[in-house]
Protein backbone atom coordinates (compact mmCIF):
# COMPACT_ATOMS: atom_id res chain seq x y z
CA UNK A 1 3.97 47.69 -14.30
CA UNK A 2 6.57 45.04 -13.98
CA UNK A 3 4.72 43.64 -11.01
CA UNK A 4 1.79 43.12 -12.55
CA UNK A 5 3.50 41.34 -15.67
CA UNK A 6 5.05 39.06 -12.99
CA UNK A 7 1.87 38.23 -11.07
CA UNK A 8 0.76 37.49 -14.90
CA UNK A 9 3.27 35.05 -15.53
CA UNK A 10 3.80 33.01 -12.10
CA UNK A 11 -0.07 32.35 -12.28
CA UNK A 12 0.20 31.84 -15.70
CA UNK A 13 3.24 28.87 -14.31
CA UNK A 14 1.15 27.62 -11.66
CA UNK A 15 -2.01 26.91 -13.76
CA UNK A 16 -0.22 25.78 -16.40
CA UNK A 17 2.79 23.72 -15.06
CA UNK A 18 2.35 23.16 -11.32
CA UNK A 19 -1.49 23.18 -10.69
CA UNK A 20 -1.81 19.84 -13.33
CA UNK A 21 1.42 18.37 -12.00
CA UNK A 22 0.11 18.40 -8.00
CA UNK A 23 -3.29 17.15 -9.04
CA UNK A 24 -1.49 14.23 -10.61
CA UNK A 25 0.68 13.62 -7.72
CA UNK A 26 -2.42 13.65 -5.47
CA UNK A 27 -3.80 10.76 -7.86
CA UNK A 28 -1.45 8.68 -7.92
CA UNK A 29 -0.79 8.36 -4.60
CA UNK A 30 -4.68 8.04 -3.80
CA UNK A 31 -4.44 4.79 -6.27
CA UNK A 32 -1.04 3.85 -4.51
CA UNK A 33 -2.70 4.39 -1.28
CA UNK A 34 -6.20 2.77 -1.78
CA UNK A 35 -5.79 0.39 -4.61
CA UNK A 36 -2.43 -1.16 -5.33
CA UNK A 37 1.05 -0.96 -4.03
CA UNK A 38 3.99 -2.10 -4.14
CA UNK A 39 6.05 -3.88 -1.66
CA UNK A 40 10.00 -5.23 -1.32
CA UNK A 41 9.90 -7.86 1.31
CA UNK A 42 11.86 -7.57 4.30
CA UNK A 43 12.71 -10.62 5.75
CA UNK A 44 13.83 -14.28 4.39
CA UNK A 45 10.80 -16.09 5.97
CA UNK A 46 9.04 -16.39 2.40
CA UNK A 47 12.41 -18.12 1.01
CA UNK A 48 12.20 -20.34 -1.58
CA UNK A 49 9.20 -18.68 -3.06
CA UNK A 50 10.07 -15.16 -2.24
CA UNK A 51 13.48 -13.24 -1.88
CA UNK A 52 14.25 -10.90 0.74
CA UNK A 53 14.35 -7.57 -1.28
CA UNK A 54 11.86 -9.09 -4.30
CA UNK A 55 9.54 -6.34 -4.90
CA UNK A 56 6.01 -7.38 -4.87
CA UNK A 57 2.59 -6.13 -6.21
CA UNK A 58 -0.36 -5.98 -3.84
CA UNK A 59 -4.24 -5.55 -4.67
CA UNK A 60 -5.27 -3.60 -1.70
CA UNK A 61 -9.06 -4.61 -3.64
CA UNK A 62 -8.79 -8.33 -2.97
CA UNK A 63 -10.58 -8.03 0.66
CA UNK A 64 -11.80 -4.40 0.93
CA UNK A 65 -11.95 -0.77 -0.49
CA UNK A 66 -10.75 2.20 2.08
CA UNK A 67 -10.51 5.91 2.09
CA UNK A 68 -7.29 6.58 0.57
CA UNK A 69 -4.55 7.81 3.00
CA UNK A 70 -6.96 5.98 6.01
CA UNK A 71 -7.61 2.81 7.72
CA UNK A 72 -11.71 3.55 6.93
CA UNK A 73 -13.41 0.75 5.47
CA UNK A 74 -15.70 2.01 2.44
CA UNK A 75 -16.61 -1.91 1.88
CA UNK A 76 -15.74 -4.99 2.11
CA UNK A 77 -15.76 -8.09 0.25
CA UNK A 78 -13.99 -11.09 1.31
CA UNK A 79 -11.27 -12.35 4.32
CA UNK A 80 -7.73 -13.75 3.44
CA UNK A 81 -7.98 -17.72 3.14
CA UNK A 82 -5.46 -20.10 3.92
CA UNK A 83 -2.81 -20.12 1.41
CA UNK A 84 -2.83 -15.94 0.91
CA UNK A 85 0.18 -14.26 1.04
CA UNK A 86 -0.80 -11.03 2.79
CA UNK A 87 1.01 -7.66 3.81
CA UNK A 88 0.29 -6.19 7.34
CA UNK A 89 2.18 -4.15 9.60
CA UNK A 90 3.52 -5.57 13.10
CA UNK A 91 1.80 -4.61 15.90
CA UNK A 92 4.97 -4.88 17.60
CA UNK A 93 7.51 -2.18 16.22
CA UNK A 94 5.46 -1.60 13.09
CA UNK A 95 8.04 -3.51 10.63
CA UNK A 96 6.15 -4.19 7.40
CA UNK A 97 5.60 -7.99 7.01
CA UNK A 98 5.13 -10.33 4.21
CA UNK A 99 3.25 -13.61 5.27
CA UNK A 100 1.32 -16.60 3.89
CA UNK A 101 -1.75 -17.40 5.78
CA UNK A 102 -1.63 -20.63 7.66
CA UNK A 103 -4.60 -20.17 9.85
CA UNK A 104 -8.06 -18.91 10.01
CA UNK A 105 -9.83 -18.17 13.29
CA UNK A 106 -10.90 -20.53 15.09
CA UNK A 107 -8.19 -22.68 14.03
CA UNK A 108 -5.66 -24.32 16.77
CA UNK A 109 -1.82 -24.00 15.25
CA UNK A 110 1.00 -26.17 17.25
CA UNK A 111 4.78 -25.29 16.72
CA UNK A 112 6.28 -28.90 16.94
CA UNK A 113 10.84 -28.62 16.70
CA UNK A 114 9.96 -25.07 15.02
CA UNK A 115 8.31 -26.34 12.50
């Protein structure tokens, strides 16, 4: 009998308490993951208009709309213009970068005294 009243209460717990708390979770971090985010930047290459460690908001709907948790393109709306500050991953060693666009293809950039 006491097994039975136990079995009666944990599934009591889990549809009450931890079924509507993991569905949450799984929300949030769908919108996190396919709408908006937040960033802190990494490096000093923004400075003077943004501070290494400044946490920043992105709109992951300003270009496109992907599967959450995926790299799939659902649709897509616009490119990043010159002047954008973007967030993108490195191709590199996959350090997470904060830039400002400076060129758009087709465009011919020349680094004159490293500026």
């Amino acid at each position: 009998m006491k097994m039975t009243a136990l079995r009666s209460r944990v599934r009591r717990w889990w549809q009450r308490e931890i079924r509507p708390l993991l569905i949450l979770v799984l929300v949030l971090f769908s919108i996190r993951s396919s709408l908006a985010d937040w960033n802190d930047v990494p490096s000093g290459s923004m400075q003077p208009t943004i501070l290494v460690g400044d946490r920043i908001f992105v709109n992951k709907l300003a270009y496109d709309l992907k599967v959450p948790f995926t790299t799939w393109h659902l649709a897509e709306w616009s490119q990043p213009s010159r002047g954008d500050i973007v967030v993108f991953y490195s191709p590199r060693d996959g350090t997470r970068l904060v830039k400002r666009v400076v060129g758009l293809p087709g465009d011919t950039l020349e680094l004159r005294n490293e500026h």
